[in-house]
PDB file of N, CA and C in Angstrom:
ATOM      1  N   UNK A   1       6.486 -16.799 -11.589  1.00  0.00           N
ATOM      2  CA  UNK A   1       6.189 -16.279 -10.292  1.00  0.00           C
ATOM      3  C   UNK A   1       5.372 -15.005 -10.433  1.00  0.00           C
ATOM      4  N   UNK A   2       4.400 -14.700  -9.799  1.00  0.00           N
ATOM      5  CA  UNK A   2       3.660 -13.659  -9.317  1.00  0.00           C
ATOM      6  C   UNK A   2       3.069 -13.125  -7.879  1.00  0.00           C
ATOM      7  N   UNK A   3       3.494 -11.516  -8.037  1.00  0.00           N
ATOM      8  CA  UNK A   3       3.256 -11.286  -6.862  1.00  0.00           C
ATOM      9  C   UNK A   3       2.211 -10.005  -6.752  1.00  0.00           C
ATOM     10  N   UNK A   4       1.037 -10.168  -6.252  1.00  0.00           N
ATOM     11  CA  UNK A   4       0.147  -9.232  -6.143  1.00  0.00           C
ATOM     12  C   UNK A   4       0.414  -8.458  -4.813  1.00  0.00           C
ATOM     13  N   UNK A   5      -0.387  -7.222  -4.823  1.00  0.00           N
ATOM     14  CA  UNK A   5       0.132  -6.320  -3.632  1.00  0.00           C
ATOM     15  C   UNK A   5      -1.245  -5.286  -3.275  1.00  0.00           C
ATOM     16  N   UNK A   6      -2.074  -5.817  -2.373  1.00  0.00           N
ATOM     17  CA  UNK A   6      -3.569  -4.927  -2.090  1.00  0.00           C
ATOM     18  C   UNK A   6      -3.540  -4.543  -1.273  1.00  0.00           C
ATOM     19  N   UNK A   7      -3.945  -3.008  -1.130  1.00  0.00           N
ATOM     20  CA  UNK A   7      -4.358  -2.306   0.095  1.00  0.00           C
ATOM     21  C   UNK A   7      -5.795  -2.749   0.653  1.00  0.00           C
ATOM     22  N   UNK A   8      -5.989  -3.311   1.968  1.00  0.00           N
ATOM     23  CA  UNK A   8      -6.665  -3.580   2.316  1.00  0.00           C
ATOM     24  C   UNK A   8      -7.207  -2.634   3.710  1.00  0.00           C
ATOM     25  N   UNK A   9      -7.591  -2.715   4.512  1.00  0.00           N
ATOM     26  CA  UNK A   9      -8.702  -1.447   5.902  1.00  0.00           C
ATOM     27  C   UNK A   9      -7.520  -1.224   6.071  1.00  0.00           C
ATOM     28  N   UNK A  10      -6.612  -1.729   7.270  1.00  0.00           N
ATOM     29  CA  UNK A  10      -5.120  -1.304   7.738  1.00  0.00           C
ATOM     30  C   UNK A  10      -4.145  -2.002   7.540  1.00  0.00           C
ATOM     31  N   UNK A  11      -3.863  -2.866   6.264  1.00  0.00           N
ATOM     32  CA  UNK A  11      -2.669  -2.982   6.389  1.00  0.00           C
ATOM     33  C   UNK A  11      -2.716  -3.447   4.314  1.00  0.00           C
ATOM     34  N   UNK A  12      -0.937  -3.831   3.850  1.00  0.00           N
ATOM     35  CA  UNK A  12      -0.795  -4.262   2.776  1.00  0.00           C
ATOM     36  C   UNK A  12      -0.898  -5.719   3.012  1.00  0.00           C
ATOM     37  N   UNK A  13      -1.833  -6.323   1.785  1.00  0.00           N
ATOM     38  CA  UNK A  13      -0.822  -7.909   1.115  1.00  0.00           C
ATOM     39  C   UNK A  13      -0.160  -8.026   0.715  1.00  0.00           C
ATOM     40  N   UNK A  14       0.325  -8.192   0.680  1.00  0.00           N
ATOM     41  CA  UNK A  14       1.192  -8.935  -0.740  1.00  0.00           C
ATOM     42  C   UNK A  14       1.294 -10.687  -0.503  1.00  0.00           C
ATOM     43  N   UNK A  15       0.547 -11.199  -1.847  1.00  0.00           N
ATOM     44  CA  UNK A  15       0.785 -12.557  -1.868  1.00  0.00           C
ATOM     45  C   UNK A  15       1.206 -12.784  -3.104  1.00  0.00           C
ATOM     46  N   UNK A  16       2.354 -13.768  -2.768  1.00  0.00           N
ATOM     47  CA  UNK A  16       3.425 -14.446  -3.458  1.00  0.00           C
ATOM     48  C   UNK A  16       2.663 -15.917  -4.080  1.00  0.00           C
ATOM     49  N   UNK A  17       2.984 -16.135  -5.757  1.00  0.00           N
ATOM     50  CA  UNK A  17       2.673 -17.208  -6.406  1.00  0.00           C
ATOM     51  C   UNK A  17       3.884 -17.975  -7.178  1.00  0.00           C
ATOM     52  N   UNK A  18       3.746 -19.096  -6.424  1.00  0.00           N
ATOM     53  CA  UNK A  18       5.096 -19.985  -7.737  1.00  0.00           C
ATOM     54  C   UNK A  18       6.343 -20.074  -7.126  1.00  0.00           C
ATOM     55  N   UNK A  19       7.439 -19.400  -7.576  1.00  0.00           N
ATOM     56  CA  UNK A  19       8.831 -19.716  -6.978  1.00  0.00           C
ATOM     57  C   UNK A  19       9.283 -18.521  -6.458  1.00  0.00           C
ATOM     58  N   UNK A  20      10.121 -18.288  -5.298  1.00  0.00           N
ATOM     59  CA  UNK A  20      10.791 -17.011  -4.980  1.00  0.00           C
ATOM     60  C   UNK A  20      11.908 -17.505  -5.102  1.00  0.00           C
ATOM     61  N   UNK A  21      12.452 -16.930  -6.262  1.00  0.00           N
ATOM     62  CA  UNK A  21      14.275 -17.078  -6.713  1.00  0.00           C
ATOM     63  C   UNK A  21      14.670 -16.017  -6.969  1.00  0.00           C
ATOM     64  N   UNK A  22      15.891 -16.538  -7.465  1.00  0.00           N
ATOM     65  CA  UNK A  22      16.857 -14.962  -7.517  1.00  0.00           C
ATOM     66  C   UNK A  22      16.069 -13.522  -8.507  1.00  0.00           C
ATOM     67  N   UNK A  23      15.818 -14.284  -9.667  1.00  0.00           N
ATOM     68  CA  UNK A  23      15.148 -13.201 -10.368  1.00  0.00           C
ATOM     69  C   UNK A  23      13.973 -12.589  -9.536  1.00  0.00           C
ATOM     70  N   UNK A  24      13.099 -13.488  -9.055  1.00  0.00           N
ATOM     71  CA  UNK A  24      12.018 -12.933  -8.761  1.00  0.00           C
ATOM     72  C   UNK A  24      11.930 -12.460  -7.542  1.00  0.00           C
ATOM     73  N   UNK A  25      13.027 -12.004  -6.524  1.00  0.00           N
ATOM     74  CA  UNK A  25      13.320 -11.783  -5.640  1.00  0.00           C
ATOM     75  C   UNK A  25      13.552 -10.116  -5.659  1.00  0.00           C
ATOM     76  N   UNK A  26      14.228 -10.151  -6.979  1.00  0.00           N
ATOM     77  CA  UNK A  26      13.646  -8.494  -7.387  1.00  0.00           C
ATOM     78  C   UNK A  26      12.462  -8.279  -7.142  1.00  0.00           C
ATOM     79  N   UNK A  27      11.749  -8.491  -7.713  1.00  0.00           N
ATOM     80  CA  UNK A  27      10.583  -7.924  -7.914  1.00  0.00           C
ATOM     81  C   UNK A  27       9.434  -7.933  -6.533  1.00  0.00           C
ATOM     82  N   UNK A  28       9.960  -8.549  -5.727  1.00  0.00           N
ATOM     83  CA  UNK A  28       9.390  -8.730  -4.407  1.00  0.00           C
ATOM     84  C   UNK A  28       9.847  -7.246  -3.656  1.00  0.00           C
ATOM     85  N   UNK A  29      11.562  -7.711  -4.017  1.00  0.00           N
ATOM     86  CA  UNK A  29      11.999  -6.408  -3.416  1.00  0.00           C
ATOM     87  C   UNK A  29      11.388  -4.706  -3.435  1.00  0.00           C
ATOM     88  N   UNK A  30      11.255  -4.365  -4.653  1.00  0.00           N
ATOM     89  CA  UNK A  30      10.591  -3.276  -5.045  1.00  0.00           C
ATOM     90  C   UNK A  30       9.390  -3.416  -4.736  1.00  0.00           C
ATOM     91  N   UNK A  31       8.432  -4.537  -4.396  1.00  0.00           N
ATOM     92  CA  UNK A  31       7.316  -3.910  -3.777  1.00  0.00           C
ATOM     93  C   UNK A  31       7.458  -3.743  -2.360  1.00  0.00           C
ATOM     94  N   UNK A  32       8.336  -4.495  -1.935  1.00  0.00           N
ATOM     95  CA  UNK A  32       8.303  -3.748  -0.617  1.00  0.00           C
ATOM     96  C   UNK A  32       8.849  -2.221  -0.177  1.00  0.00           C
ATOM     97  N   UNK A  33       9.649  -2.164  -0.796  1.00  0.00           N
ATOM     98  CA  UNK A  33      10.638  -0.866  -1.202  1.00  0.00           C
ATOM     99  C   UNK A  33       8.890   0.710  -1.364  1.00  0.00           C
ATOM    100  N   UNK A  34       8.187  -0.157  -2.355  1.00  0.00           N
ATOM    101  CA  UNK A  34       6.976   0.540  -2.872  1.00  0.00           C
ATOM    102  C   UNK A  34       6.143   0.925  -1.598  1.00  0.00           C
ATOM    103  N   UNK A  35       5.958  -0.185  -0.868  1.00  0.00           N
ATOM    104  CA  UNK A  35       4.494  -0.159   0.289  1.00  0.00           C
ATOM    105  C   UNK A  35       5.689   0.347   1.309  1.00  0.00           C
ATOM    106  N   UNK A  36       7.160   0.171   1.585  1.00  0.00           N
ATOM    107  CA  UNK A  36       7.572   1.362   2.858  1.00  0.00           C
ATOM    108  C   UNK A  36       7.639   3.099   2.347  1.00  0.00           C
ATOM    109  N   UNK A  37       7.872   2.918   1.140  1.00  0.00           N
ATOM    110  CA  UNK A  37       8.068   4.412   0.619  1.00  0.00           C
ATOM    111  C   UNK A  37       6.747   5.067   0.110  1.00  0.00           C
ATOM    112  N   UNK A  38       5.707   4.443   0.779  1.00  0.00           N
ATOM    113  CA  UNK A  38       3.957   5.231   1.009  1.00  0.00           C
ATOM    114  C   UNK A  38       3.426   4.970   2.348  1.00  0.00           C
ATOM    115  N   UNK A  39       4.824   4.568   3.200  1.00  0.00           N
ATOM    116  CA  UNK A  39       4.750   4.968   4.671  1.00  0.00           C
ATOM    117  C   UNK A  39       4.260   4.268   5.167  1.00  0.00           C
ATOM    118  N   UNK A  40       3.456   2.906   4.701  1.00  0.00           N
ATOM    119  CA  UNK A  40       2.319   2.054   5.018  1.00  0.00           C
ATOM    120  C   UNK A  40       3.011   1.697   6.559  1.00  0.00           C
ATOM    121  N   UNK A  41       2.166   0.672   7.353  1.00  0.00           N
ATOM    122  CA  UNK A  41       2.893   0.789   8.833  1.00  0.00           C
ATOM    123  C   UNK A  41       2.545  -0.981   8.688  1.00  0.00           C
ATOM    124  N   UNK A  42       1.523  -1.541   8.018  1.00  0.00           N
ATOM    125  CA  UNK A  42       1.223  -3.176   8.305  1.00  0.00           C
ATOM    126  C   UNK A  42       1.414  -3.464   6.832  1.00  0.00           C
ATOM    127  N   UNK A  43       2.252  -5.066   6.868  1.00  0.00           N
ATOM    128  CA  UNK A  43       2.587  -5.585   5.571  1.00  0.00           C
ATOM    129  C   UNK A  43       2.263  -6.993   6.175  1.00  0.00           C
ATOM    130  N   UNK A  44       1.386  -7.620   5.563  1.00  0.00           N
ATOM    131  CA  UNK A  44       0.966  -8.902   5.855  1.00  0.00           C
ATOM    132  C   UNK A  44       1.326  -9.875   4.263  1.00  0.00           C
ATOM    133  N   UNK A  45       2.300 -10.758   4.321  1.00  0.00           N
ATOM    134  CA  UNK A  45       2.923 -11.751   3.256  1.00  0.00           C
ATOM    135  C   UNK A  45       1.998 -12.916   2.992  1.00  0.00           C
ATOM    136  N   UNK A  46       1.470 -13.402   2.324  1.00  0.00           N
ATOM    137  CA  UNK A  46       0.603 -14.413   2.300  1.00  0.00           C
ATOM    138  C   UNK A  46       1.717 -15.436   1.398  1.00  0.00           C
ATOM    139  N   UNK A  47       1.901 -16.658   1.987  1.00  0.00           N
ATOM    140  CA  UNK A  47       3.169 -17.579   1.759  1.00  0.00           C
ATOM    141  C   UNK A  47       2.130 -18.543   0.790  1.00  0.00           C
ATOM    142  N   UNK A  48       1.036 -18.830   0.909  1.00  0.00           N
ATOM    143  CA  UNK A  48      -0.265 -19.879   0.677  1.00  0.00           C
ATOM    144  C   UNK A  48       0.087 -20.570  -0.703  1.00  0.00           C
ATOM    145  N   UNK A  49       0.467 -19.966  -1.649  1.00  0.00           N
ATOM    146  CA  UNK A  49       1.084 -20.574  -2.769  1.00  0.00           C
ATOM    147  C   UNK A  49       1.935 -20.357  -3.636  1.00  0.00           C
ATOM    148  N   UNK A  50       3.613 -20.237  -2.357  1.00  0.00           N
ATOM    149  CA  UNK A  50       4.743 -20.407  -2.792  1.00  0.00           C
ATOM    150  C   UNK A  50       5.183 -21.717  -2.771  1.00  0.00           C
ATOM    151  N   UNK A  51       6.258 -21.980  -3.587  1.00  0.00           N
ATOM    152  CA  UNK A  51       6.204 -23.309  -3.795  1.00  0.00           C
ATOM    153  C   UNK A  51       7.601 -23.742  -3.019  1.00  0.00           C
ATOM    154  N   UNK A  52       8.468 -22.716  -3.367  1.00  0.00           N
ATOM    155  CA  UNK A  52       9.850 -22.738  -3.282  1.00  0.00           C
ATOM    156  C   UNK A  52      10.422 -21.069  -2.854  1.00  0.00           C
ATOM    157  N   UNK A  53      11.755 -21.372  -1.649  1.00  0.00           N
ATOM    158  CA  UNK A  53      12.000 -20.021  -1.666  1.00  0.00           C
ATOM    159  C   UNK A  53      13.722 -19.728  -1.997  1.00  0.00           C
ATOM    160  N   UNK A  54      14.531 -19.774  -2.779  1.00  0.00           N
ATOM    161  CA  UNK A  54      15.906 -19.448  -2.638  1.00  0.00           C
ATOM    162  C   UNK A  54      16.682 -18.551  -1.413  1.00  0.00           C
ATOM    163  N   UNK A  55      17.603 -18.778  -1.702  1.00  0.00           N
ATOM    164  CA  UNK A  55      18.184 -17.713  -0.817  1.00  0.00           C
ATOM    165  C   UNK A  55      17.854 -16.083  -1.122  1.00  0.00           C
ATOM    166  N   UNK A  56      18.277 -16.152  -2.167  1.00  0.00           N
ATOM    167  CA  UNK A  56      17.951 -14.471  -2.797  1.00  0.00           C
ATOM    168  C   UNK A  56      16.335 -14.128  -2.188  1.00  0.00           C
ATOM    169  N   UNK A  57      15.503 -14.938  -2.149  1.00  0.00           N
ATOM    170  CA  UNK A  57      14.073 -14.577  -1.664  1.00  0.00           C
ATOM    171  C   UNK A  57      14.143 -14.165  -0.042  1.00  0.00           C
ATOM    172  N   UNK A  58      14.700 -15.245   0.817  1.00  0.00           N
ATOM    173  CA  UNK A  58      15.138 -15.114   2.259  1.00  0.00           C
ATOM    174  C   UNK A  58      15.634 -13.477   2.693  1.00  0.00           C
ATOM    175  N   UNK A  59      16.715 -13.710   1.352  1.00  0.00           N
ATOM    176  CA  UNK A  59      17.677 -12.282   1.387  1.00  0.00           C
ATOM    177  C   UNK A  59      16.872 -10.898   1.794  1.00  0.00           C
ATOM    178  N   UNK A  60      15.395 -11.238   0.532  1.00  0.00           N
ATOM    179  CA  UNK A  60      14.922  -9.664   0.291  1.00  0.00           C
ATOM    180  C   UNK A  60      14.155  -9.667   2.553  1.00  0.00           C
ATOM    181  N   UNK A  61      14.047 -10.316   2.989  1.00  0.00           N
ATOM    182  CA  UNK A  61      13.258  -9.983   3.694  1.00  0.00           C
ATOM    183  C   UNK A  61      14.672  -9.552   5.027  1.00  0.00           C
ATOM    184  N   UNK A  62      15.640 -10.299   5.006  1.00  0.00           N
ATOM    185  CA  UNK A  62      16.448  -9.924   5.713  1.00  0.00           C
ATOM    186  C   UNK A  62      17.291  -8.910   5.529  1.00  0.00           C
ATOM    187  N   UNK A  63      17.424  -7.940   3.952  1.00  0.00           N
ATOM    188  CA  UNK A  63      17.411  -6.544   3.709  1.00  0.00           C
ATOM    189  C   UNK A  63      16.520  -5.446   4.428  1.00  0.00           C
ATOM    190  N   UNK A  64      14.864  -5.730   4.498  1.00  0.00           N
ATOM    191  CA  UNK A  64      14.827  -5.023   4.950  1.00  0.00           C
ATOM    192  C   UNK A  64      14.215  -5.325   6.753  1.00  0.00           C
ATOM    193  N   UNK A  65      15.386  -5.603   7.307  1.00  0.00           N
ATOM    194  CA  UNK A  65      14.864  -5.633   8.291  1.00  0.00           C
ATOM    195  C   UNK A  65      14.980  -4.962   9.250  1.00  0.00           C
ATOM    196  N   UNK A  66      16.031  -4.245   9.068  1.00  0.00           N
ATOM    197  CA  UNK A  66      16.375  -3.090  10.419  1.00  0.00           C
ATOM    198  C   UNK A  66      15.520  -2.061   9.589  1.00  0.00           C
ATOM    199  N   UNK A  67      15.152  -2.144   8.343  1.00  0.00           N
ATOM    200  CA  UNK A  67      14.346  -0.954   8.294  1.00  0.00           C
ATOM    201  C   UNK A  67      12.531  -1.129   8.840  1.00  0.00           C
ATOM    202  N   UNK A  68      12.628  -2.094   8.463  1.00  0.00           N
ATOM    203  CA  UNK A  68      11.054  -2.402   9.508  1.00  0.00           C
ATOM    204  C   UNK A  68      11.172  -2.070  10.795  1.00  0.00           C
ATOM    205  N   UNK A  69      12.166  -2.506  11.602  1.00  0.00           N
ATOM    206  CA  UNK A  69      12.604  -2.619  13.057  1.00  0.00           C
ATOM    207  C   UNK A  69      12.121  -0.800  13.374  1.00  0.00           C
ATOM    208  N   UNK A  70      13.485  -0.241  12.428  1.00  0.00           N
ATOM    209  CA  UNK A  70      13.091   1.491  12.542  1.00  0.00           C
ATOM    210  C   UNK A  70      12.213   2.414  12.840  1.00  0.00           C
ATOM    211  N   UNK A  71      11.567   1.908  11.440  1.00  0.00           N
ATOM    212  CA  UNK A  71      10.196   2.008  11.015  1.00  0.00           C
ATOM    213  C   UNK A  71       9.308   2.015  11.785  1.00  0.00           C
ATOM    214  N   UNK A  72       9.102   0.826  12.989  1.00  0.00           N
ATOM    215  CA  UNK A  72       7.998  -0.002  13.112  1.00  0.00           C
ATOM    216  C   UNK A  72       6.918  -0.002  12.463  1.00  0.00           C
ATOM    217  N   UNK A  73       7.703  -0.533  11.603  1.00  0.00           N
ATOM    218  CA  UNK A  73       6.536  -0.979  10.470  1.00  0.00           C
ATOM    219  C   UNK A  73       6.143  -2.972  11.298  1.00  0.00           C
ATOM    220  N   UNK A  74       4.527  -2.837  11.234  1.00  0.00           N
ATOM    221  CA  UNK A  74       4.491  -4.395  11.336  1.00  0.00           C
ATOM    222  C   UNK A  74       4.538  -5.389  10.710  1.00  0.00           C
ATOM    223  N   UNK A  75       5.349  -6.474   9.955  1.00  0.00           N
ATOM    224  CA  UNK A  75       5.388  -7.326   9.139  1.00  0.00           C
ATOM    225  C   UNK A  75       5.110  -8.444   9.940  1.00  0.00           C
ATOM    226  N   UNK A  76       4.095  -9.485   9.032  1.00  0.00           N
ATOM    227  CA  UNK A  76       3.508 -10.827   9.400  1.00  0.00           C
ATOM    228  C   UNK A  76       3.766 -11.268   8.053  1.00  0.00           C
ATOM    229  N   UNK A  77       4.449 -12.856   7.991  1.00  0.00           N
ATOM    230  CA  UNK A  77       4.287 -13.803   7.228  1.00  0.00           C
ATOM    231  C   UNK A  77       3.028 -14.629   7.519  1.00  0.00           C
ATOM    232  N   UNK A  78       2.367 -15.286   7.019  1.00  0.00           N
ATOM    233  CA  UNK A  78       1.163 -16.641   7.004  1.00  0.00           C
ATOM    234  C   UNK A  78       1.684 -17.023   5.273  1.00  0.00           C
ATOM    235  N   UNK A  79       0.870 -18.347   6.305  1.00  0.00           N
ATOM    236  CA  UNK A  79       0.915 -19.765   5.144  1.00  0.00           C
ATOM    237  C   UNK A  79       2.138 -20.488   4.503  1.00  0.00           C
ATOM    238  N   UNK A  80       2.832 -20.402   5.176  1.00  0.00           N
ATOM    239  CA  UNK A  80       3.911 -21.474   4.731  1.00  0.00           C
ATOM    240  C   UNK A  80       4.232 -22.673   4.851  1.00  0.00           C
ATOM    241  N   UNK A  81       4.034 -23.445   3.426  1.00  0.00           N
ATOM    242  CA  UNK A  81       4.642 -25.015   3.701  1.00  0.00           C
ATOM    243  C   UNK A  81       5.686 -25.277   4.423  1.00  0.00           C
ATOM    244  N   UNK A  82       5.582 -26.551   4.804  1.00  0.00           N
ATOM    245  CA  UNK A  82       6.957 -27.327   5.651  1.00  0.00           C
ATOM    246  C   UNK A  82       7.986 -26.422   5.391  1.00  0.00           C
ATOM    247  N   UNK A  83       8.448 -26.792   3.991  1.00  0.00           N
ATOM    248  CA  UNK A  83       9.505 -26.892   3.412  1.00  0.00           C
ATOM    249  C   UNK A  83      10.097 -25.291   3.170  1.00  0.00           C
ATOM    250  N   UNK A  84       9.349 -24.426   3.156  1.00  0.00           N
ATOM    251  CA  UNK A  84       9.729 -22.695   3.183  1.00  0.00           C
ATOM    252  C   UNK A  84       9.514 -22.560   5.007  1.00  0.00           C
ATOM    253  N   UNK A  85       8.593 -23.210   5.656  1.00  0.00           N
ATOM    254  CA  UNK A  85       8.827 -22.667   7.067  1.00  0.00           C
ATOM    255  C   UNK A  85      10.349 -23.242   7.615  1.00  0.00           C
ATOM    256  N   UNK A  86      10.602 -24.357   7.122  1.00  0.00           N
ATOM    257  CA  UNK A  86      11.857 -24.776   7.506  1.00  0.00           C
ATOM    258  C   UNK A  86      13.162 -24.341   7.154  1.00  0.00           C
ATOM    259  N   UNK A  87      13.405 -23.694   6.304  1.00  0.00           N
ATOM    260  CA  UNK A  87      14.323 -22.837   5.568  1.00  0.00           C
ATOM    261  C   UNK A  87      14.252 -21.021   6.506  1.00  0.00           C
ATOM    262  N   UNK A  88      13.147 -20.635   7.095  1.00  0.00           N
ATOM    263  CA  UNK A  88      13.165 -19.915   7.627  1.00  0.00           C
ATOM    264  C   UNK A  88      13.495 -20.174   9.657  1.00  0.00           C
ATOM    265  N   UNK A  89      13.370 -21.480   9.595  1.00  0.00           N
ATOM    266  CA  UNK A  89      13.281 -22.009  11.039  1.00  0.00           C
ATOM    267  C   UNK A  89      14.874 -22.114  10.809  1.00  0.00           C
ATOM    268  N   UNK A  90      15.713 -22.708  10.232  1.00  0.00           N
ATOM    269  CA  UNK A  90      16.957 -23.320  10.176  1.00  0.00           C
ATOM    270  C   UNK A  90      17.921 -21.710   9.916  1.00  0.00           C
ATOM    271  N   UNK A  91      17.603 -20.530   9.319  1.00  0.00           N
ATOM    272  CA  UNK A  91      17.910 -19.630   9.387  1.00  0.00           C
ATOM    273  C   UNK A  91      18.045 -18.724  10.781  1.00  0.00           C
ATOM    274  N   UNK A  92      17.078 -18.964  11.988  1.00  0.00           N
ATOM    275  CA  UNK A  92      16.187 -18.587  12.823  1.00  0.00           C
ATOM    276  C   UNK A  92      15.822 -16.928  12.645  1.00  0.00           C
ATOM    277  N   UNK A  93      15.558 -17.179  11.537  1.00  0.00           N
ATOM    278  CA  UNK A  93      14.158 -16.261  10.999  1.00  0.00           C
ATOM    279  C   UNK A  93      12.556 -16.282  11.861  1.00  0.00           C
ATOM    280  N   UNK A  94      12.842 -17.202  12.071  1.00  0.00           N
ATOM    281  CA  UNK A  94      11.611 -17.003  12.904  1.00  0.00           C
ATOM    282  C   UNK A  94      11.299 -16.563  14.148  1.00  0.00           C
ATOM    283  N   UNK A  95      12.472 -16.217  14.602  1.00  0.00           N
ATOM    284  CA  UNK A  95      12.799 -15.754  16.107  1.00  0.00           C
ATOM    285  C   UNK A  95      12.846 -13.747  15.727  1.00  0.00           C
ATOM    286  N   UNK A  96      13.038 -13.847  14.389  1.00  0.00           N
ATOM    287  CA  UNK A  96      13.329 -12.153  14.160  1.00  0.00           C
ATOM    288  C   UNK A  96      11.536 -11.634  13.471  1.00  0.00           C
ATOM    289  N   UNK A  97      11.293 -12.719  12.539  1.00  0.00           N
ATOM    290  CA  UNK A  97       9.971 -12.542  12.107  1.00  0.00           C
ATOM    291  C   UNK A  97       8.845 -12.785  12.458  1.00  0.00           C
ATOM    292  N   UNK A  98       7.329 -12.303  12.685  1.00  0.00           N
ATOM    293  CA  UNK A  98       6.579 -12.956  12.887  1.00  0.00           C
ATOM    294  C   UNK A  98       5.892 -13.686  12.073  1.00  0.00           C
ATOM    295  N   UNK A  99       5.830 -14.915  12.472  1.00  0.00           N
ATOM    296  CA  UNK A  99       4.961 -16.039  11.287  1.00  0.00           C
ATOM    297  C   UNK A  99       4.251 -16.909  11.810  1.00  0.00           C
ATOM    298  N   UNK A 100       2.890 -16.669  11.105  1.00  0.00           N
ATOM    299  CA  UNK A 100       1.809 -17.344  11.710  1.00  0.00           C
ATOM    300  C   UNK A 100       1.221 -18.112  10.726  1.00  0.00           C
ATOM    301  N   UNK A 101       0.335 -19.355  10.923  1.00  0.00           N
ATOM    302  CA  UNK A 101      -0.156 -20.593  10.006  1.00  0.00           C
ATOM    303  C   UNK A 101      -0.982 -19.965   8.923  1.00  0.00           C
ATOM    304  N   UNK A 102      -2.156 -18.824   9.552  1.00  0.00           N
ATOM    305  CA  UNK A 102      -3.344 -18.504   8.505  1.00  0.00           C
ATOM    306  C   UNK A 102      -3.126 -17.004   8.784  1.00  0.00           C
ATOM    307  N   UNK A 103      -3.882 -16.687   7.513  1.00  0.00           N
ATOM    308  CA  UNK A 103      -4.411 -15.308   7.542  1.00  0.00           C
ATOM    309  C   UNK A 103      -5.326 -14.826   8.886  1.00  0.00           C
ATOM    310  N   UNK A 104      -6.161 -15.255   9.417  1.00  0.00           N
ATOM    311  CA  UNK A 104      -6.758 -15.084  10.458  1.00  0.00           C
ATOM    312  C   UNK A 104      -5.655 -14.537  11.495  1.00  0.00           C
ATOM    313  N   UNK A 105      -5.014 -15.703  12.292  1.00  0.00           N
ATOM    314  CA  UNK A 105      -3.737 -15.553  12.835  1.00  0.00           C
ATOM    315  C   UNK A 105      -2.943 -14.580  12.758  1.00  0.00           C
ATOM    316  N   UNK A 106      -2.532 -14.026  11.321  1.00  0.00           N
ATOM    317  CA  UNK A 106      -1.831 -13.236  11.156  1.00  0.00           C
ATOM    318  C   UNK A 106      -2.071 -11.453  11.721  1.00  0.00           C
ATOM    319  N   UNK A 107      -4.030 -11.300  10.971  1.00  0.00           N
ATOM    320  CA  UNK A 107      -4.785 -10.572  11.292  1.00  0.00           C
ATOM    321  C   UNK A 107      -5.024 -10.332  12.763  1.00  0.00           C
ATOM    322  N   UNK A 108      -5.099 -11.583  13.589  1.00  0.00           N
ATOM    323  CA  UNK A 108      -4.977 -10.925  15.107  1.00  0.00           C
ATOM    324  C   UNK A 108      -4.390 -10.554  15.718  1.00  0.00           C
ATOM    325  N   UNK A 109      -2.959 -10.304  14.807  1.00  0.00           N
ATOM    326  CA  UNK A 109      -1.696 -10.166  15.241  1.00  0.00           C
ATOM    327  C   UNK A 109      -1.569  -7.936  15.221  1.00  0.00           C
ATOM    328  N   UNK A 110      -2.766  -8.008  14.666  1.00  0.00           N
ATOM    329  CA  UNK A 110      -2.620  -6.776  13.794  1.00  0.00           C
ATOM    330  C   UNK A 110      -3.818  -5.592  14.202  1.00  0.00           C
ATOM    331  N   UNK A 111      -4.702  -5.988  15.201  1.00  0.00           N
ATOM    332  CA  UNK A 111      -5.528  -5.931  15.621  1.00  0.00           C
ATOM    333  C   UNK A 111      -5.748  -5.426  17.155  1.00  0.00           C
TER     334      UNK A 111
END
């Protein structure tokens, strides 16, 4: 699994590669931990080629969520297969998160 993390005009990426499991659920964690503790205000997730998400992955985003809420910090998910949007639909994660199909989408969200 790999996860890159770019500052872009106004907001962060971070896009996720491969599996989000328990181990690598760390490491997600701390970058987010990274881009709230440099105050950033937009975090845009690019889902596009995750394959798989565990619980522990679900977890890191529902850790920080009253701190986004706080914050108002803006978080957008895009690009998620069936099979990770459905794991977040059956959670109703999606009623707390915003998640949109493409990057575009996500971007007008932000705009």
């Amino acid at each position: 699994m790999e996860i890159l993390q770019q500052k872009e005009k106004n907001y962060t990426l971070i896009s996720i590669n491969g599996d989000l499991d328990a181990s690598s659920a760390i490491l997600l964690d701390t970058e987010i931990n990274d881009i709230i503790a440099k105050s950033e205000r937009t975090i845009i997730v690019d889902f596009l080629n995750l394959d798989y998400i565990a619980s522990a992955g679900v977890g890191v985003f529902l850790a920080h969520l009253d701190e986004i809420q706080e914050q108002e910090i803006h978080l957008v998910l895009f690009g998620m297969n069936e099979r990770v949007k459905s794991v977040f639909e059956i959670l109703g994660l999606d009623a707390l998160l915003q998640i949109k199909n493409t990057k575009e989408e996500a971007l007008a969200t932000i705009s």
